[in-house]
Protein backbone atom coordinates (compact mmCIF):
# COMPACT_ATOMS: atom_id res chain seq x y z
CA UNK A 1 99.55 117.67 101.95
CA UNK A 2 101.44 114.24 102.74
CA UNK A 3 100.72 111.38 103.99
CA UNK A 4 102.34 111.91 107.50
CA UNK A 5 99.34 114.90 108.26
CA UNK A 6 96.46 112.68 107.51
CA UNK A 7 96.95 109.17 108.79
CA UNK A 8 93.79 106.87 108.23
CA UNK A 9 91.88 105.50 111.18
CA UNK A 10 88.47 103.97 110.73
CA UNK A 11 86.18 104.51 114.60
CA UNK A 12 85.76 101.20 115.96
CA UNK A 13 88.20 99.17 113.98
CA UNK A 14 91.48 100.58 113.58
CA UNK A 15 93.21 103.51 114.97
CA UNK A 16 95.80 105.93 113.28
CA UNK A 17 98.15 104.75 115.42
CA UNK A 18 97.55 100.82 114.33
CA UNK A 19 97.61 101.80 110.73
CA UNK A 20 101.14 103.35 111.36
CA UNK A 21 102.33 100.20 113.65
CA UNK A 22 101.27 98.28 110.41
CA UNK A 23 103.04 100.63 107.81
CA UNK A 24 106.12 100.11 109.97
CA UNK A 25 105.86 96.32 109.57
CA UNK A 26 106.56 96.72 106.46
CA UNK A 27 109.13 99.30 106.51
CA UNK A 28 111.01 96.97 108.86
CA UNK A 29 111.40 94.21 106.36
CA UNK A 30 112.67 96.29 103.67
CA UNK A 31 115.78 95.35 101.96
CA UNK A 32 118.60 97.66 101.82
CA UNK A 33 118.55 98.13 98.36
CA UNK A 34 114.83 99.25 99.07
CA UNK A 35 113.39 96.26 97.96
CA UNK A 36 109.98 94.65 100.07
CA UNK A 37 110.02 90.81 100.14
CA UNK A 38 107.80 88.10 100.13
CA UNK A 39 108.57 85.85 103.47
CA UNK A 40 110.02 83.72 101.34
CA UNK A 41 112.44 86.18 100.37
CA UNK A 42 112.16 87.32 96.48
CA UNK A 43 110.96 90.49 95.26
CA UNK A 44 107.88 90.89 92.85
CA UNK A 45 107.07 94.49 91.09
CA UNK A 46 103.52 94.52 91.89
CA UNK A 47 103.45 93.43 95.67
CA UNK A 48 106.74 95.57 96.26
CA UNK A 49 104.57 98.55 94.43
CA UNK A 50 101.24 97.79 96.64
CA UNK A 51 103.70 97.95 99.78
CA UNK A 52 105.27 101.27 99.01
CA UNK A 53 101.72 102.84 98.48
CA UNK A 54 100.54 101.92 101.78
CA UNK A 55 104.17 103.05 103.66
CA UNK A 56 103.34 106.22 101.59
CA UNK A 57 99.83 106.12 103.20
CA UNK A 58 101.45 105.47 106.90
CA UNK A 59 103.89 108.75 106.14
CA UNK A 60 106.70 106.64 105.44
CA UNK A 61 107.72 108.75 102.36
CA UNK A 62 111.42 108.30 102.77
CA UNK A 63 111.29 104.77 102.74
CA UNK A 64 108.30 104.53 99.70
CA UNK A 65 110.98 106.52 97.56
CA UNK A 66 113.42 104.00 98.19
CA UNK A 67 111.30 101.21 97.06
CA UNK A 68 110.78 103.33 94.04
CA UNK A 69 114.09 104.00 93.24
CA UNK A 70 114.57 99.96 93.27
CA UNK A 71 112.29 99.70 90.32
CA UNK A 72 114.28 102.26 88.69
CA UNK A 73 117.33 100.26 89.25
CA UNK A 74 115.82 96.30 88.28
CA UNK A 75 113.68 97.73 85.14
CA UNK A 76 114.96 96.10 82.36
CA UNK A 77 115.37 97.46 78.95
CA UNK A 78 112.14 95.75 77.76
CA UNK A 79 109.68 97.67 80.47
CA UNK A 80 109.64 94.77 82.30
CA UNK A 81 110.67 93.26 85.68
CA UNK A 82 111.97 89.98 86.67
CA UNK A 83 109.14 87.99 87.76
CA UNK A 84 111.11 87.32 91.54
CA UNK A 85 114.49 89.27 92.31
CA UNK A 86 116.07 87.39 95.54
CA UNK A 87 118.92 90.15 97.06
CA UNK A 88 119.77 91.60 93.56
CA UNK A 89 119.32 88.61 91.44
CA UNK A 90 116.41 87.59 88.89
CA UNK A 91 116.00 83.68 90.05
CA UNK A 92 112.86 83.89 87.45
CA UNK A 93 113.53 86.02 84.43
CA UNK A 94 110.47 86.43 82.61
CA UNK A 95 108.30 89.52 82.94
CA UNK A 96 104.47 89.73 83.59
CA UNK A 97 102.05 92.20 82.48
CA UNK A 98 100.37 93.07 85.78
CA UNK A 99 103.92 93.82 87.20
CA UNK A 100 104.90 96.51 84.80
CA UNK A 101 101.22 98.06 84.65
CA UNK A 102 100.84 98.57 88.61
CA UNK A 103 103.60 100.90 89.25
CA UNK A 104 101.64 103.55 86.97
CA UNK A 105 99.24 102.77 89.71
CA UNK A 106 102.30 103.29 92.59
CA UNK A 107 103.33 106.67 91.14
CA UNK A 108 99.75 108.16 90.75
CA UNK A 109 99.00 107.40 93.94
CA UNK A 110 102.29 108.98 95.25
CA UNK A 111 101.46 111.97 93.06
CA UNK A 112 98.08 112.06 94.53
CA UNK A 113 99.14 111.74 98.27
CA UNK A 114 102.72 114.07 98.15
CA UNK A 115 101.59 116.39 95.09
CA UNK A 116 105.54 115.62 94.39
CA UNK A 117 105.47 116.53 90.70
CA UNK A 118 109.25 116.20 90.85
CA UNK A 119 108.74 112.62 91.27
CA UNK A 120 106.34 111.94 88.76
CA UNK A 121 108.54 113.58 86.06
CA UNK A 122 111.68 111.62 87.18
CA UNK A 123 109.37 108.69 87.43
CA UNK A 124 107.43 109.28 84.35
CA UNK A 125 110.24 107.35 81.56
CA UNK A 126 109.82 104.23 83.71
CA UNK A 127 106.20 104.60 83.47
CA UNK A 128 106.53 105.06 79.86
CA UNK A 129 108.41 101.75 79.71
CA UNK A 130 106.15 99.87 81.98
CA UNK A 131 103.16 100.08 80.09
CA UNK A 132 104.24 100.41 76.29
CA UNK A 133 105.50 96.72 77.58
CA UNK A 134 102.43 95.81 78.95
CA UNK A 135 100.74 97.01 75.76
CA UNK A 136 102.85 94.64 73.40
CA UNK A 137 100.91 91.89 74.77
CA UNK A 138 97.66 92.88 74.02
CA UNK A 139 96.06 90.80 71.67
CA UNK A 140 93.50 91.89 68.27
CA UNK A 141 90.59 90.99 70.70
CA UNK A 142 92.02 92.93 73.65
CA UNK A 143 92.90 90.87 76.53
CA UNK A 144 96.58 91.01 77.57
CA UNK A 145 99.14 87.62 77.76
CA UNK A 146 100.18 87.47 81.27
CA UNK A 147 103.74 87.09 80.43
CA UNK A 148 106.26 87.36 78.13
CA UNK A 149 108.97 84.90 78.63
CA UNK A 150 112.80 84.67 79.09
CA UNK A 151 113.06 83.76 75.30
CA UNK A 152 111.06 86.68 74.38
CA UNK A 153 107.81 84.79 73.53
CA UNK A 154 104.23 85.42 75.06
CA UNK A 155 102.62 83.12 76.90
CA UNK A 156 99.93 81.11 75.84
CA UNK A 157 97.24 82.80 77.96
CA UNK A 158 95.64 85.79 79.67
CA UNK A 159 94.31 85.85 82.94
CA UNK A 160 91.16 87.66 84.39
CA UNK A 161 92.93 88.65 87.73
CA UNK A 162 96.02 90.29 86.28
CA UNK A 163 94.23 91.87 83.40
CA UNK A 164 91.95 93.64 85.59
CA UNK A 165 94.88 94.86 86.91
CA UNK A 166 96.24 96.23 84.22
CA UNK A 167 92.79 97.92 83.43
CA UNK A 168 93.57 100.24 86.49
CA UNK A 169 97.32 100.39 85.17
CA UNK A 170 96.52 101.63 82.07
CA UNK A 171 93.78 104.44 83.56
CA UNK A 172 96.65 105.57 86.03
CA UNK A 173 98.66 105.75 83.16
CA UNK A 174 96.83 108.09 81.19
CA UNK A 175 95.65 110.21 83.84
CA UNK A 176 99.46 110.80 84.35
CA UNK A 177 100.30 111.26 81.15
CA UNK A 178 97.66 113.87 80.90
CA UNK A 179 98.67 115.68 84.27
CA UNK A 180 102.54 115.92 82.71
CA UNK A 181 101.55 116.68 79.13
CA UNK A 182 101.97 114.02 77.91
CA UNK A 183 98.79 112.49 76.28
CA UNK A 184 99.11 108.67 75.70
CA UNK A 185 96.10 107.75 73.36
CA UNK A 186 97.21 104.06 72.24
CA UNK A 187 96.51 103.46 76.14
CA UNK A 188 93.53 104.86 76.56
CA UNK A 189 92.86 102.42 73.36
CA UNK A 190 93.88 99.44 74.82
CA UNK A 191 92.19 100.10 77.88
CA UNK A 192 88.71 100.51 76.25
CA UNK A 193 89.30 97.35 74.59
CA UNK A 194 90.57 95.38 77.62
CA UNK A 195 87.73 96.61 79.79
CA UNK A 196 85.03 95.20 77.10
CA UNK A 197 86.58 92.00 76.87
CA UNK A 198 86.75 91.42 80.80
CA UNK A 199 83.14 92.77 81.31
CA UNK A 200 81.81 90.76 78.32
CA UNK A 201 84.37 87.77 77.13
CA UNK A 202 85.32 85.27 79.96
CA UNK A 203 86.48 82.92 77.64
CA UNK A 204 89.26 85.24 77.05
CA UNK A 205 91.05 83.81 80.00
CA UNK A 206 92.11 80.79 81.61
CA UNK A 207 89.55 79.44 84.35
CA UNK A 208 90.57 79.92 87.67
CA UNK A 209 87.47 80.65 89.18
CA UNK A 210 88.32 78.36 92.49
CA UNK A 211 89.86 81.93 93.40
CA UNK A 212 88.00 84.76 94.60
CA UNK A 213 90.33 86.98 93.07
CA UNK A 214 88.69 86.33 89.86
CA UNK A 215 85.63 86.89 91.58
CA UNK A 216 85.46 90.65 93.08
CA UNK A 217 89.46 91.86 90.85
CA UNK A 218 86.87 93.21 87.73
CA UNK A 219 85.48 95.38 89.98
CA UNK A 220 88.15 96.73 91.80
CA UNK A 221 89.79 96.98 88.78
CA UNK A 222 87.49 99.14 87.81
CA UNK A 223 86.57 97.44 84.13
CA UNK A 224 82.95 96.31 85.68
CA UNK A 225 80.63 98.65 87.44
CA UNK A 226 77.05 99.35 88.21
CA UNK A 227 74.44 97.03 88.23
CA UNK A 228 76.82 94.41 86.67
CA UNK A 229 79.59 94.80 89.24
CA UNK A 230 76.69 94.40 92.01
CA UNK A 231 75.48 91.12 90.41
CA UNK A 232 78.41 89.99 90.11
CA UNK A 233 79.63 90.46 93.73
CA UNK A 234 75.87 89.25 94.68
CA UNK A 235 76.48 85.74 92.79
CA UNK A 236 79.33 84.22 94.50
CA UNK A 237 79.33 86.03 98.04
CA UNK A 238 78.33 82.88 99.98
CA UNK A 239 80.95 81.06 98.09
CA UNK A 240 83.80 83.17 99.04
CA UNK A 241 82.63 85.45 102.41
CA UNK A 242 82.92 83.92 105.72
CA UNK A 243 80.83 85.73 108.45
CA UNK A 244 83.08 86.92 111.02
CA UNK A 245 86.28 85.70 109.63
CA UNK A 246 86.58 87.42 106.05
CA UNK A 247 87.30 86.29 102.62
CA UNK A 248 88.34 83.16 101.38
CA UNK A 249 91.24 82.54 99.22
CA UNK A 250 90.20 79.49 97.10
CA UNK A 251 86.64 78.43 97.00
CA UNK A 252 87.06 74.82 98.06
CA UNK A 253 89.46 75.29 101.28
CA UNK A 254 88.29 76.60 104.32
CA UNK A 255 91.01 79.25 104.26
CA UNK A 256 90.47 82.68 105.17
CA UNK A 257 93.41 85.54 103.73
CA UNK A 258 93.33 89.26 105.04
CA UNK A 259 94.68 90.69 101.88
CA UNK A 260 92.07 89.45 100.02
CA UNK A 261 89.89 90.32 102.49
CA UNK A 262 90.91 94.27 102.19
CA UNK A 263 90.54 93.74 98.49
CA UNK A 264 87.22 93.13 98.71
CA UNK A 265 86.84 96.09 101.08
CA UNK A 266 88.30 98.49 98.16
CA UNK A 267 85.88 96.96 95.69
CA UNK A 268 82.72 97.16 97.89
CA UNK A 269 84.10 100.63 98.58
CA UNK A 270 84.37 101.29 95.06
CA UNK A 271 80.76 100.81 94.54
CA UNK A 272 79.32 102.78 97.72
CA UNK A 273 78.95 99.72 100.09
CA UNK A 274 80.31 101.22 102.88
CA UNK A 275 78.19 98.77 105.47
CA UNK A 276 79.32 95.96 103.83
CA UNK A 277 82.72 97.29 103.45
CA UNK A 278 83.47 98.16 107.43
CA UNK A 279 81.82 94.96 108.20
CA UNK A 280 84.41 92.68 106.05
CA UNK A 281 87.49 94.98 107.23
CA UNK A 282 85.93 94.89 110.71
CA UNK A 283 86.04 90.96 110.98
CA UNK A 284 89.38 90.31 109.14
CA UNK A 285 90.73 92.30 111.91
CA UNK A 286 91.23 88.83 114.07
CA UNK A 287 94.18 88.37 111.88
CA UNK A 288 96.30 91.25 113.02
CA UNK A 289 99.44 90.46 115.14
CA UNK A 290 100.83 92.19 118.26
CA UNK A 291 103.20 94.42 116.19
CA UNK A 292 101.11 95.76 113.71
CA UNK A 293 101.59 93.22 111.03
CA UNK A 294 98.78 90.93 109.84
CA UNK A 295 98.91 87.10 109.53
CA UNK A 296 98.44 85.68 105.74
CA UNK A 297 95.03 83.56 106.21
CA UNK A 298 93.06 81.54 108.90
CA UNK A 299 92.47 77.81 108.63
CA UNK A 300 89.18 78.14 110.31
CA UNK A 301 88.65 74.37 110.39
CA UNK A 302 92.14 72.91 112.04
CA UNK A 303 92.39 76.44 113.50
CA UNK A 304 96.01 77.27 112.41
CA UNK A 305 98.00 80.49 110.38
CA UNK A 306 98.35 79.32 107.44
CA UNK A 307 101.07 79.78 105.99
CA UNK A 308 102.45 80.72 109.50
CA UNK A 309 103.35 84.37 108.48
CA UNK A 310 102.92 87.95 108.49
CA UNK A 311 103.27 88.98 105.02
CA UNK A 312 104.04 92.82 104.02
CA UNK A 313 101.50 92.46 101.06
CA UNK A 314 98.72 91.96 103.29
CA UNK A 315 99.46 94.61 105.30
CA UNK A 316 99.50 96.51 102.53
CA UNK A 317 96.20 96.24 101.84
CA UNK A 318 94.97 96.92 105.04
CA UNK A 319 96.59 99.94 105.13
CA UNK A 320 95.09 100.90 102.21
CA UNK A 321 91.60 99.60 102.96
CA UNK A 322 91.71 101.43 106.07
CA UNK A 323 92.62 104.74 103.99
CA UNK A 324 89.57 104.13 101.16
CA UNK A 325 87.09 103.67 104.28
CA UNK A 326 88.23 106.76 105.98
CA UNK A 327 89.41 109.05 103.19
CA UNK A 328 92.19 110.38 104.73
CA UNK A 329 94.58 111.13 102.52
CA UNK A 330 94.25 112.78 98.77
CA UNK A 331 94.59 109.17 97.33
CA UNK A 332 91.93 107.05 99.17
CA UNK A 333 89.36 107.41 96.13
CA UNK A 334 92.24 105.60 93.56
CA UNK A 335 90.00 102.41 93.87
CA UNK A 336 86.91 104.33 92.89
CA UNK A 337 88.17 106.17 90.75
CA UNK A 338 89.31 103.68 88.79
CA UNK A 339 85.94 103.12 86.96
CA UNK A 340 85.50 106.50 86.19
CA UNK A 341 85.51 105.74 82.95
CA UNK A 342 83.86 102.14 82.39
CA UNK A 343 81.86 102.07 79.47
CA UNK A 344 78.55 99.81 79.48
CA UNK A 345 79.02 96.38 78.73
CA UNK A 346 78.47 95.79 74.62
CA UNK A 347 76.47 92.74 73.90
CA UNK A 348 78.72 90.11 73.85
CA UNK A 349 76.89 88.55 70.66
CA UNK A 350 77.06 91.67 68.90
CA UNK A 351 79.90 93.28 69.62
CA UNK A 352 82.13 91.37 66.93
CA UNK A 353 84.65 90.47 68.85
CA UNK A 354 86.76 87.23 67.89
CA UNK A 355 86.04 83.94 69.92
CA UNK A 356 88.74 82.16 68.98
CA UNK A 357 92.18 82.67 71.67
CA UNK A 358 94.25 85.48 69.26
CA UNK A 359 98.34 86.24 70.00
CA UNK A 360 99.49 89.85 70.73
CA UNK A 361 98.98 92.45 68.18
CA UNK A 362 102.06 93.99 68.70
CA UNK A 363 105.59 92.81 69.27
């Protein structure tokens, strides 16, 4: 089955048709090369990964390929990517862990939605790469450093967003190691350990908890489920939901953003909220333009776009919001499925786990 025979549309919301006016948004601001740009014009791994998985989603196969034969091309010896490639050139050099871990997500997913297996196994070595990288900057207690930089050294800290992230990485990973035969146990390691310490050690990471990333990310992630991912969701929802409007970006700005609006979607989703679920994707809908792309975020108080743009990554997740919510194609339960394999949360006071900030175990 591909994409192109089971197009998402959620009744009352969003049609097939819409969701492949907004696939085609994106397609039309691909790069030649096959890279998918911010609007300011560089290239990042993981939004350029999220954008190929919903053009795979719209039936855009041709065109998701080509995206994924530009990460073959900028992968760097290392694993890694460039943090932002502007037409063929790394303006920032140094290479973050939730880059490298989400294309195992990307190629899963195309796996899952084309049944391709030729492209997983040409795809597979970059994998490899990707996340033995990501790996190297996992530290004794088991977060992971967000970056390593130009000069080869770590970064000082690890942050909740990205690491969740990774979390799903890492599962992808395995689960396509184990469909090609090859098993990849010192993931599945450092995935056990990274879930614990983001379901049980926030002082693992730096605070940025102004952002409702940070907020609903363990759960999508799939690292927190259950009754903990409920509460958790449950604690801050009047902090960062808007009635009507959708999800705010930042806690203290009256800023609405789609794309983090779908994510919350996929995590409410991801724990069988499907009433709460249409209702966010229903009212974020306000920010979808005439041609299929959606806006950024809503300054609900001066009543402005801001920033004044239609940005592929959002539309990216509305895509695949809209395919989660309606099932439609073979990969609309990768958000649920991510927790398949959460493990209950491990008292934090007796778990042993260092308190103290620890540097990568491996290098």
């Amino acid at each position: 089955m591909t994409a192109g025979e089971r197009i998402p549309s959620v009744p009352g919301i969003i049609t097939a048709d819409q969701v492949v006016a907004t696939g085609r948004s994106i397609a039309a601001i691909q790069e030649d090369d096959g890279g998918v740009p911010w609007p300011e014009g560089h290239v990042d791994a993981w939004n350029h990964v999220e954008c190929l998985m919903a053009m795979s989603v719209a039936g855009l196969t041709a065109e998701a390929r080509a995206g994924y034969d530009w990460l073959v091309r900028y992968q760097r010896a290392d694993g890694s990517w460039p943090q932002k490639v502007v037409r063929g050139q790394a303006t920032e050099p140094a290479g973050e862990s939730n880059h490298a871990a989400y294309l195992a997500v990307g190629v899963w997913h195309e796996l899952l939605v084309t049944g391709d297996e030729a492209f997983a196994r040409r795809m597979w070595p970059v994998v490899r790469r990707a996340l033995d990288f990501v790996v190297g900057l996992q530290t004794a207690r088991g977060e992971i450093i967000w970056q390593r930089k130009a000069t080869g050294e770590p970064a000082g800290f690890a942050l909740l967003t990205g690491c969740s992230s990774i979390y799903q990485g890492l599962r992808c990973g395995v689960l396509l190691g184990e469909h090609l035969g090859e098993r990849q146990p010192d993931w599945e390691l450092a995935a056990g350990q990274l879930g614990h310490v983001i379901a049980a050690h926030p002082e693992a990471f730096a605070d940025k908890s102004r952002f409702s990333m940070d907020w609903y990310y363990p759960v999508l992630g799939g690292a927190v489920r259950g009754a903990q991912a409920r509460a958790r969701l449950a604690e801050r929802w009047d902090t960062f939901v808007v009635p009507g409007l959708g999800v705010r970006c930042v806690s203290d700005q009256p800023w609405v953003t789609a794309a983090e609006s779908c994510e919350l979607v996929l995590a409410l989703d991801a724990l069988g909220d499907a009433e709460r679920a249409h209702a966010v994707f229903r009212d974020l809908q306000h920010m979808r333009h005439e041609d299929g792309s959606y806006w950024t975020g809503w300054q609900f108080v001066n009543r402005n776009w801001f920033p004044r743009e239609q940005s592929a990554y959002t539309a990216a997740a509305v895509v695949l919001a809209a395919d989660a919510l309606s099932g439609a194609t073979p990969a609309a339960a990768l958000f649920r499925d991510a927790g398949r394999y959460t493990q209950p949360v491990t008292d934090p006071a007796t778990c042993g786990c260092s308190a103290t900030p620890s540097t990568p175990s491996r290098t």
